[in-house]
PDB file of N, CA and C in Angstrom:
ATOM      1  N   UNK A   1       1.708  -5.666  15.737  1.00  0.00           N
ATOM      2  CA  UNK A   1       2.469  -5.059  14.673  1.00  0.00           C
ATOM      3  C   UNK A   1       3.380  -3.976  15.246  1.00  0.00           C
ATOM      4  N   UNK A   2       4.148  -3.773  14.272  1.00  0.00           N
ATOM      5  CA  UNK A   2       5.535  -2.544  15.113  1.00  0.00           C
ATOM      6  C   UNK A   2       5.399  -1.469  14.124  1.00  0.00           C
ATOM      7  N   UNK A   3       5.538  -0.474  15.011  1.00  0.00           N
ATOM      8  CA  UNK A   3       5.944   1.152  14.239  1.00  0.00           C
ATOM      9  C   UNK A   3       6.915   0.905  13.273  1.00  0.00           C
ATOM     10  N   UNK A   4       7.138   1.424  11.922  1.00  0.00           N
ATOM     11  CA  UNK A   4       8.055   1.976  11.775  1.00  0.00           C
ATOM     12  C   UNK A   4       8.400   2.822  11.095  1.00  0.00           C
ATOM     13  N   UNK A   5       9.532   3.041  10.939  1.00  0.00           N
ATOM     14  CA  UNK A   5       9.783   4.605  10.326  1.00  0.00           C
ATOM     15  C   UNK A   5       9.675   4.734   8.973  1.00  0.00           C
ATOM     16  N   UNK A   6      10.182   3.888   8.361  1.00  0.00           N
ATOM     17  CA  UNK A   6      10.168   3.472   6.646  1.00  0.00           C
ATOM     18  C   UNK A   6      10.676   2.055   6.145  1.00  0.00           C
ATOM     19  N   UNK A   7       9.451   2.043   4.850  1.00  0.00           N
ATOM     20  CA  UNK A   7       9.921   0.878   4.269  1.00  0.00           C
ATOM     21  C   UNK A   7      10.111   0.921   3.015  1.00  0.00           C
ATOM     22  N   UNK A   8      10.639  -0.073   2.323  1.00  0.00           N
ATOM     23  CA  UNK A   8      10.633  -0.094   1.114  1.00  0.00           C
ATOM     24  C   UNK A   8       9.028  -1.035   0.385  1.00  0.00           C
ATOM     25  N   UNK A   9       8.622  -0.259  -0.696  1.00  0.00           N
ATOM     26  CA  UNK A   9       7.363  -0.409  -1.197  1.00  0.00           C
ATOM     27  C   UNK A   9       7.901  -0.912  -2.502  1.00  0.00           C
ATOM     28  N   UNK A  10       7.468  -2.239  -2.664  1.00  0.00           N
ATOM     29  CA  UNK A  10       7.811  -2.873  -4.474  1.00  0.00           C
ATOM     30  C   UNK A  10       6.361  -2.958  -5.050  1.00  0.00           C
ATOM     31  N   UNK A  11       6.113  -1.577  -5.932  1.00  0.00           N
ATOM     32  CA  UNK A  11       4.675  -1.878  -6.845  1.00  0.00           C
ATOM     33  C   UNK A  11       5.198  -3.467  -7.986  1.00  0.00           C
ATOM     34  N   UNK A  12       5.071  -4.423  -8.058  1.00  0.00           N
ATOM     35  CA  UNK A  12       5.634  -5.066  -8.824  1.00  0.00           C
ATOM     36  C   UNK A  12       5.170  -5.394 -10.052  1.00  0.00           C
ATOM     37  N   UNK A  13       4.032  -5.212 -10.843  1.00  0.00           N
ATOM     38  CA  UNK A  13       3.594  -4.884 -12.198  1.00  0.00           C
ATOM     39  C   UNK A  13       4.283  -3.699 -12.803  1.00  0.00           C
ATOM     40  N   UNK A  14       4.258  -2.614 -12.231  1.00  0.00           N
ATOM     41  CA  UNK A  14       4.994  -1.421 -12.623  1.00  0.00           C
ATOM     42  C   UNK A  14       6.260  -1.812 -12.620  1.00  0.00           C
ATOM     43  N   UNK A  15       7.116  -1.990 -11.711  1.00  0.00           N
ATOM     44  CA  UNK A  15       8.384  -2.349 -11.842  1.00  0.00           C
ATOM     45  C   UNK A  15       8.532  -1.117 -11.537  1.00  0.00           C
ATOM     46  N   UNK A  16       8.222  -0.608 -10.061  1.00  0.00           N
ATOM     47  CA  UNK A  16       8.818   0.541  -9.557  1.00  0.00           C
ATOM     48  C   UNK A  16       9.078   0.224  -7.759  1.00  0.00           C
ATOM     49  N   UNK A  17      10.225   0.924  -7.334  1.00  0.00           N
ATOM     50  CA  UNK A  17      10.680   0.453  -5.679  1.00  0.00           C
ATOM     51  C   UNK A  17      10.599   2.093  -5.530  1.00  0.00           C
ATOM     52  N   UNK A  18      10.197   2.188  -4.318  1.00  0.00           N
ATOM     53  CA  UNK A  18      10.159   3.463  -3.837  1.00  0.00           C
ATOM     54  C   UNK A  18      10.368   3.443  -2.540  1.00  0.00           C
ATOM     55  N   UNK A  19      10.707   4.453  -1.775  1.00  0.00           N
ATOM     56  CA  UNK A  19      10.472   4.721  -0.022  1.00  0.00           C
ATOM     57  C   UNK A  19       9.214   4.736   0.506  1.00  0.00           C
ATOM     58  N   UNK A  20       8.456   4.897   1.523  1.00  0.00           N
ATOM     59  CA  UNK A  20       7.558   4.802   2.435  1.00  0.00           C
ATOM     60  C   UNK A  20       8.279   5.727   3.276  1.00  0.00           C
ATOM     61  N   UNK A  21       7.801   6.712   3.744  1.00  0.00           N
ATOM     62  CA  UNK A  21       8.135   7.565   5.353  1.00  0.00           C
ATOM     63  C   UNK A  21       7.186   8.135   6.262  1.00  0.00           C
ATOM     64  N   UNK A  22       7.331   6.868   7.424  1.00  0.00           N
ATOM     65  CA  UNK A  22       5.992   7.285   8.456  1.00  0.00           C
ATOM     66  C   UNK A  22       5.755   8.916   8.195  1.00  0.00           C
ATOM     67  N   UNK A  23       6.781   9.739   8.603  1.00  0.00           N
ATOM     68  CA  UNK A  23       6.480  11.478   8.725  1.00  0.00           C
ATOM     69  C   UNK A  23       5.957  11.724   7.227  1.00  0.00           C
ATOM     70  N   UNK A  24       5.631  10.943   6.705  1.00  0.00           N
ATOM     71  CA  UNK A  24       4.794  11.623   5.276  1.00  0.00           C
ATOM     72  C   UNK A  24       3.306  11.753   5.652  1.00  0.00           C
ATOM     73  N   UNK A  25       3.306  10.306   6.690  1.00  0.00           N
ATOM     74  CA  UNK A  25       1.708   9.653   6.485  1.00  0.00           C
ATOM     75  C   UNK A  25       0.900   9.702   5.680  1.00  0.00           C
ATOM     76  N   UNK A  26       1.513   9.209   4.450  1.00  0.00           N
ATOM     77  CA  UNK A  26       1.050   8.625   3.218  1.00  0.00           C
ATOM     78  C   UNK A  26       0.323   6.873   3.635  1.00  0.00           C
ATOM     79  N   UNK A  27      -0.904   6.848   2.732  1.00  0.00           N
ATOM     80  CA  UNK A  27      -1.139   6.068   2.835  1.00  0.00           C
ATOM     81  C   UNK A  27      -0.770   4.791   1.521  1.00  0.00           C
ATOM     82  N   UNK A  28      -0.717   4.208   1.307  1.00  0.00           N
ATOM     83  CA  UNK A  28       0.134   3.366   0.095  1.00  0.00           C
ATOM     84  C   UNK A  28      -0.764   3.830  -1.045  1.00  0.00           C
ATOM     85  N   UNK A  29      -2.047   3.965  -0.927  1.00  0.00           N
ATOM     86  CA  UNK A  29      -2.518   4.723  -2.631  1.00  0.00           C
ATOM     87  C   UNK A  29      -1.943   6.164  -3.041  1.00  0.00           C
ATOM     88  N   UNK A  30      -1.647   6.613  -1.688  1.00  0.00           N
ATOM     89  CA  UNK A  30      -1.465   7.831  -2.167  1.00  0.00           C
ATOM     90  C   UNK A  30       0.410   7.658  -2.290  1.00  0.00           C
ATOM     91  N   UNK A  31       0.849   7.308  -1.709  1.00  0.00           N
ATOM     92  CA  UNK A  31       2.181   6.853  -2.101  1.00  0.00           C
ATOM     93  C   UNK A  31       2.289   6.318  -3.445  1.00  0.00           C
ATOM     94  N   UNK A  32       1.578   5.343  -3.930  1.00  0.00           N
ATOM     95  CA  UNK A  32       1.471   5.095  -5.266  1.00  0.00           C
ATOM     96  C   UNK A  32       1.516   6.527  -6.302  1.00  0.00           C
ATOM     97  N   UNK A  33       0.315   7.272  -5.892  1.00  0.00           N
ATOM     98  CA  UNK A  33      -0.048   7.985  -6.868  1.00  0.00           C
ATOM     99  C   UNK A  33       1.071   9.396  -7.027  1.00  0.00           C
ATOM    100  N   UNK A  34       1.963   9.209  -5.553  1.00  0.00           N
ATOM    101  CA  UNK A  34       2.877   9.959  -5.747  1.00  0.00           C
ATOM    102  C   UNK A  34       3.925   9.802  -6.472  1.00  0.00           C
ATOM    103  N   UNK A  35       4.310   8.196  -6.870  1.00  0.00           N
ATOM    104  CA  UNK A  35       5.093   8.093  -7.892  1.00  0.00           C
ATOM    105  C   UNK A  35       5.056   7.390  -8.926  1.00  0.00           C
ATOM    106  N   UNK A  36       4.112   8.268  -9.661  1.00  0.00           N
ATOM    107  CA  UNK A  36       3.517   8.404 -11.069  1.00  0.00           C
ATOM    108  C   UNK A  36       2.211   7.393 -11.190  1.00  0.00           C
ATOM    109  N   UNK A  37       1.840   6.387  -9.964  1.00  0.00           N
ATOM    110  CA  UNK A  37       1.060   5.635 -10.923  1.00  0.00           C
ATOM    111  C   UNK A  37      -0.011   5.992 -10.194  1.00  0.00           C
ATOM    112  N   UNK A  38      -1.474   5.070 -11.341  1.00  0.00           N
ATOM    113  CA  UNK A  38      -3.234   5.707 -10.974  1.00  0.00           C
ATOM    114  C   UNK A  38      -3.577   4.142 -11.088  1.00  0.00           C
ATOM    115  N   UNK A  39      -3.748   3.595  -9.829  1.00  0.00           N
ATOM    116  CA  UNK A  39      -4.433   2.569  -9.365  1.00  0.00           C
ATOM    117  C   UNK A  39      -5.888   3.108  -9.598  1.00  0.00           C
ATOM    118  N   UNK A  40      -6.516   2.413  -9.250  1.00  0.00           N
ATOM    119  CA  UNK A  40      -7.906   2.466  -9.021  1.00  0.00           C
ATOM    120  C   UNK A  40      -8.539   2.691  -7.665  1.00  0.00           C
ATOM    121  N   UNK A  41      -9.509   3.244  -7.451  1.00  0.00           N
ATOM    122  CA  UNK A  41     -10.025   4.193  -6.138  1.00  0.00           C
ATOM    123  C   UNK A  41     -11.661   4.502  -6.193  1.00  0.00           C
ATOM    124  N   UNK A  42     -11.995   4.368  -5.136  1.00  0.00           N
ATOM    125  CA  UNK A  42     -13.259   4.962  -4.838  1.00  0.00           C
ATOM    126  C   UNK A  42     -13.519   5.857  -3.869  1.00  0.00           C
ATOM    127  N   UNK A  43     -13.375   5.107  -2.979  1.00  0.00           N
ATOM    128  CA  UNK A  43     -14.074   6.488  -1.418  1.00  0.00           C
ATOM    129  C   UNK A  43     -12.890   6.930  -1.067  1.00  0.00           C
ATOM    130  N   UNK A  44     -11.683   6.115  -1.081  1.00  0.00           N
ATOM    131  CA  UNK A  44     -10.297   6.592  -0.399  1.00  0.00           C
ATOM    132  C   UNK A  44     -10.963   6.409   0.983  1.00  0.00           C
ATOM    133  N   UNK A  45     -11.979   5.645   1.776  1.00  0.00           N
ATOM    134  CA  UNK A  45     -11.619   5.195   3.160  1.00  0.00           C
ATOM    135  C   UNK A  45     -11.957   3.882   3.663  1.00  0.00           C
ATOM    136  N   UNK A  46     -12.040   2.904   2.558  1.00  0.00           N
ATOM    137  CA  UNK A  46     -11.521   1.497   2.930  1.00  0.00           C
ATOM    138  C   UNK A  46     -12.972   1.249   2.517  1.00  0.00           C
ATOM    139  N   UNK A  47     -14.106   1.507   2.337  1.00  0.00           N
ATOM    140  CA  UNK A  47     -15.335   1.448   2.457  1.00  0.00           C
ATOM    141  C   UNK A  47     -16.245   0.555   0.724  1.00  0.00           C
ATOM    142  N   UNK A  48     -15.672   0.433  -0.378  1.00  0.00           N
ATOM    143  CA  UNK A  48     -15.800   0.818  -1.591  1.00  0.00           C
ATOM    144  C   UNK A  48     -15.279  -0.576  -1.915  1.00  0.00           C
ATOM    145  N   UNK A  49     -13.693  -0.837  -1.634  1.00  0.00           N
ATOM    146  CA  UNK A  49     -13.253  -2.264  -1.817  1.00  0.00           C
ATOM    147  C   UNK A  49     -12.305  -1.845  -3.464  1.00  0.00           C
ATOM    148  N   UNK A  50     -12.949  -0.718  -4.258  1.00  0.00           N
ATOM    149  CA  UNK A  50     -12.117  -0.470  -5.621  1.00  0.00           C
ATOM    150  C   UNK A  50     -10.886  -0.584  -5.689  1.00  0.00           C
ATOM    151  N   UNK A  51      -9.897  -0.013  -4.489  1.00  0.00           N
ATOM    152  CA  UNK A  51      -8.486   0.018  -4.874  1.00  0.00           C
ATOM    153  C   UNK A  51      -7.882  -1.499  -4.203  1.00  0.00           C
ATOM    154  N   UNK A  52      -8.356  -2.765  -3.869  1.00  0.00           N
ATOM    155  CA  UNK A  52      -7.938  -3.517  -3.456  1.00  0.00           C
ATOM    156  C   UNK A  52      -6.669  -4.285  -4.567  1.00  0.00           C
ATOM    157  N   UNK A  53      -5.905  -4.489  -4.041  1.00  0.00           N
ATOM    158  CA  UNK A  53      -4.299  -4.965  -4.422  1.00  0.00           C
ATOM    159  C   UNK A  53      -4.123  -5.933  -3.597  1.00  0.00           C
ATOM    160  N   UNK A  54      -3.494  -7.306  -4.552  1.00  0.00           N
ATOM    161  CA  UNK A  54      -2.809  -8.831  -3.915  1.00  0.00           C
ATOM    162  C   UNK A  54      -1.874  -8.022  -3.327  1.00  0.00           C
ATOM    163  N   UNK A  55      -1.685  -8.417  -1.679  1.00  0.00           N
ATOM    164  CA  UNK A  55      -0.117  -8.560  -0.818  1.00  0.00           C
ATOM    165  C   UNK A  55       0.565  -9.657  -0.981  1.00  0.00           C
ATOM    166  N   UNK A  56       2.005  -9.308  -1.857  1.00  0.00           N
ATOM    167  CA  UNK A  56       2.895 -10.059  -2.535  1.00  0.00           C
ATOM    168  C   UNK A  56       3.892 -10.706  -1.108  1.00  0.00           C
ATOM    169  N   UNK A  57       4.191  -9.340  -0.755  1.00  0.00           N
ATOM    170  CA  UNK A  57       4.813 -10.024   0.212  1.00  0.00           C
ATOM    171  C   UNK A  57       4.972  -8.816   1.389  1.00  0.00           C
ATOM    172  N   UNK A  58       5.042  -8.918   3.238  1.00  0.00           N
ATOM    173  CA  UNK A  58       5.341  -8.327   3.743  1.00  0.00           C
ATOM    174  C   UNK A  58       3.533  -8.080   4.775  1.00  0.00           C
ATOM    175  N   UNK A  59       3.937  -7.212   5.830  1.00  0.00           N
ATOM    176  CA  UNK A  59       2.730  -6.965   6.091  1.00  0.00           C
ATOM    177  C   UNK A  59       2.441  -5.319   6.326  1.00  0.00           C
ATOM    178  N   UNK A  60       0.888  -4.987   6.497  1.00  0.00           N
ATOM    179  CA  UNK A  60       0.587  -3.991   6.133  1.00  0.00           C
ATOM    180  C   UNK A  60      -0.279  -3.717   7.838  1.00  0.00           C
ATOM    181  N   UNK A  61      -0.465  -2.141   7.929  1.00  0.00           N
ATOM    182  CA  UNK A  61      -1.527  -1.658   9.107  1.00  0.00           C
ATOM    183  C   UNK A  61      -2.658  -1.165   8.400  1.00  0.00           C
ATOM    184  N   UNK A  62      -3.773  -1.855   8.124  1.00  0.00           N
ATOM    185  CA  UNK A  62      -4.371  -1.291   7.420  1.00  0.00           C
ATOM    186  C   UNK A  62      -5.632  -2.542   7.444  1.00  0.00           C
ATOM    187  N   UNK A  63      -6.599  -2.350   6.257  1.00  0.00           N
ATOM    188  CA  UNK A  63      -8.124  -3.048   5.828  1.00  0.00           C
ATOM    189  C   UNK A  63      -6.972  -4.530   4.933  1.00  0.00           C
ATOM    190  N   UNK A  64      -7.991  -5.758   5.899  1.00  0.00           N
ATOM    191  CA  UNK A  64      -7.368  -6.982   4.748  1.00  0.00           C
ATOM    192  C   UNK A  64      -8.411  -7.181   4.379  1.00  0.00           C
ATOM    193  N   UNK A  65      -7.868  -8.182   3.014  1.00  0.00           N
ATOM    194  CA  UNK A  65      -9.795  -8.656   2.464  1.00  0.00           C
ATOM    195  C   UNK A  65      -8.789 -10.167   2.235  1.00  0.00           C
ATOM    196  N   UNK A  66      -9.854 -10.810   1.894  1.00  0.00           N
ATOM    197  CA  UNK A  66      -9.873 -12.167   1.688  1.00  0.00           C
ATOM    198  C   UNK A  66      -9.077 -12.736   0.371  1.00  0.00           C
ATOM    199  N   UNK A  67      -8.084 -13.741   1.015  1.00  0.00           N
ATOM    200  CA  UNK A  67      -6.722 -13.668  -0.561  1.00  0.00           C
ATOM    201  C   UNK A  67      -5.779 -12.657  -0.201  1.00  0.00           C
ATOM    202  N   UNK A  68      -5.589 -12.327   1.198  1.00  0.00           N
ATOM    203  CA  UNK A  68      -4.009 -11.200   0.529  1.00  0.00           C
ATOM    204  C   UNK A  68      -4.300  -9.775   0.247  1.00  0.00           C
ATOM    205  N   UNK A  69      -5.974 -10.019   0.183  1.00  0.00           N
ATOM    206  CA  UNK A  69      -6.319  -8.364  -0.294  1.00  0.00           C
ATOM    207  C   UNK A  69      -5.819  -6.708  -0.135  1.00  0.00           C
ATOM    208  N   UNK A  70      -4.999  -6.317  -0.182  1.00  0.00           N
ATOM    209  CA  UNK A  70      -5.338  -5.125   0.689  1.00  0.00           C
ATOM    210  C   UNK A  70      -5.757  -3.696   0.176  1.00  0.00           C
ATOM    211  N   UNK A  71      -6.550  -3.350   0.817  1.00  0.00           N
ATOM    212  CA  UNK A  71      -7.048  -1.663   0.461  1.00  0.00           C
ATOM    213  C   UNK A  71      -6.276  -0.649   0.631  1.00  0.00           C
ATOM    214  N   UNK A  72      -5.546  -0.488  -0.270  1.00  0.00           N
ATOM    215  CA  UNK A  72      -4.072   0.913  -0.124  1.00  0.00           C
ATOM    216  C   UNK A  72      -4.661   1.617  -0.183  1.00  0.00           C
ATOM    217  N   UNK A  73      -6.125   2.296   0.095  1.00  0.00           N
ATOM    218  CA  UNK A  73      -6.729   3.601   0.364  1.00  0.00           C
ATOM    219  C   UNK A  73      -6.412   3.779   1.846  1.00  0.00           C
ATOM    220  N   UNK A  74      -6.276   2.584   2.417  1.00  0.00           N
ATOM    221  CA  UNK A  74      -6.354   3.020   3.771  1.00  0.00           C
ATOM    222  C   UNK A  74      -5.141   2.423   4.751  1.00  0.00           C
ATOM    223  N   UNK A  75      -4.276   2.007   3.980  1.00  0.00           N
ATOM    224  CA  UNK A  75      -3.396   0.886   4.860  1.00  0.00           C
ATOM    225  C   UNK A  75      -2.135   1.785   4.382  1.00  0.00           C
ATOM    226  N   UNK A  76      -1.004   1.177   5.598  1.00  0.00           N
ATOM    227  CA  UNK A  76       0.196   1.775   5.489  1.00  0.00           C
ATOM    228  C   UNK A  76       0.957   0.349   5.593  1.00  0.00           C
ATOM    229  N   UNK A  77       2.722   0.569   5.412  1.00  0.00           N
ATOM    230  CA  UNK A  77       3.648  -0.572   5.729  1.00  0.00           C
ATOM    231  C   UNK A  77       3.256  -1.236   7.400  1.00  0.00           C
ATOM    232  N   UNK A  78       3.375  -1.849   7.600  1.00  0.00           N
ATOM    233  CA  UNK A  78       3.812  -2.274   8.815  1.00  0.00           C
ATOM    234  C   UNK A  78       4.841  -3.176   8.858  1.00  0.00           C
ATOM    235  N   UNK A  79       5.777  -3.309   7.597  1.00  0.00           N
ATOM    236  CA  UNK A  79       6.940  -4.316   7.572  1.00  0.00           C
ATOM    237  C   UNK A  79       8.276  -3.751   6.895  1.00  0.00           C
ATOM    238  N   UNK A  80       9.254  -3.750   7.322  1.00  0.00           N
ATOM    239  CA  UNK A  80      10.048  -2.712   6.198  1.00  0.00           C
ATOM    240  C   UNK A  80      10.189  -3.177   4.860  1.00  0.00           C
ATOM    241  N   UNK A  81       9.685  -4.309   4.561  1.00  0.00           N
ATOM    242  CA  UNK A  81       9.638  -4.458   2.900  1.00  0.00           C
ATOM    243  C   UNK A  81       8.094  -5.111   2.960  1.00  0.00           C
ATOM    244  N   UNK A  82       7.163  -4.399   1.661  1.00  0.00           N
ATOM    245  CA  UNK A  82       6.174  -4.571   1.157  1.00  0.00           C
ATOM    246  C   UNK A  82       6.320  -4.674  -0.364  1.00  0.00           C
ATOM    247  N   UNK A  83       5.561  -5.957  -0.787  1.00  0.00           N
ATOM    248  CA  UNK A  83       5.675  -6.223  -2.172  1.00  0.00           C
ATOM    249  C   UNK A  83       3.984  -6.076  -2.380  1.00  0.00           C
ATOM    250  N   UNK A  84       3.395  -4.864  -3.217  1.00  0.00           N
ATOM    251  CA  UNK A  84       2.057  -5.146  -3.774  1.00  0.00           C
ATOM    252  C   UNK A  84       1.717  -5.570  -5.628  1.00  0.00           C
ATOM    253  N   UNK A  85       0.774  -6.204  -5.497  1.00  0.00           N
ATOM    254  CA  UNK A  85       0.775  -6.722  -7.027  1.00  0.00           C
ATOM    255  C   UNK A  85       0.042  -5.436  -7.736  1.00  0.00           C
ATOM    256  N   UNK A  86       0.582  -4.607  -8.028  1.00  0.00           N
ATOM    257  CA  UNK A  86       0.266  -3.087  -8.635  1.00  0.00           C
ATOM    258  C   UNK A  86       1.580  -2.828  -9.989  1.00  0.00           C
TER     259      UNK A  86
END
């Protein structure tokens, strides 16, 4: 996988596009929750499985689960466009 600096994040239930910026080191729940929305959460360290979200499209550095899963408690972009089903 490759560094990068920023991507674009499509929550696509919400119908919201936002930035991603490595120098935030936000992790995508908390990126979520920074613009405006409240996914669901438990431990916030991948451990719990609660905040798991379908990957629509793109890839992520972070916890996969089975189906596309991914745990935005703990995962970041690793693609400059990420589509999550949120």
């Amino acid at each position: 996988m490759q560094d990068i600096e920023e991507a674009t994040i499509v929550f696509r239930k919400s119908n919201k596009t936002v930035k991603w910026l490595a120098k935030d080191r936000l992790t995508l729940l908390q990126l979520a929750e920074k613009s405006g929305l409240t996914p669901d959460y438990g431990c916030r360290s991948g451990a719990c499985g609660t905040c798991e979200v379908k990957l629509l499209k793109g890839e992520i550095d972070g916890i996969l689960e089975g189906d596309n899963g991914v745990l935005i408690c703990s995962s970041s972009p690793a693609s400059a466009e990420v589509e999550l089903d949120l």
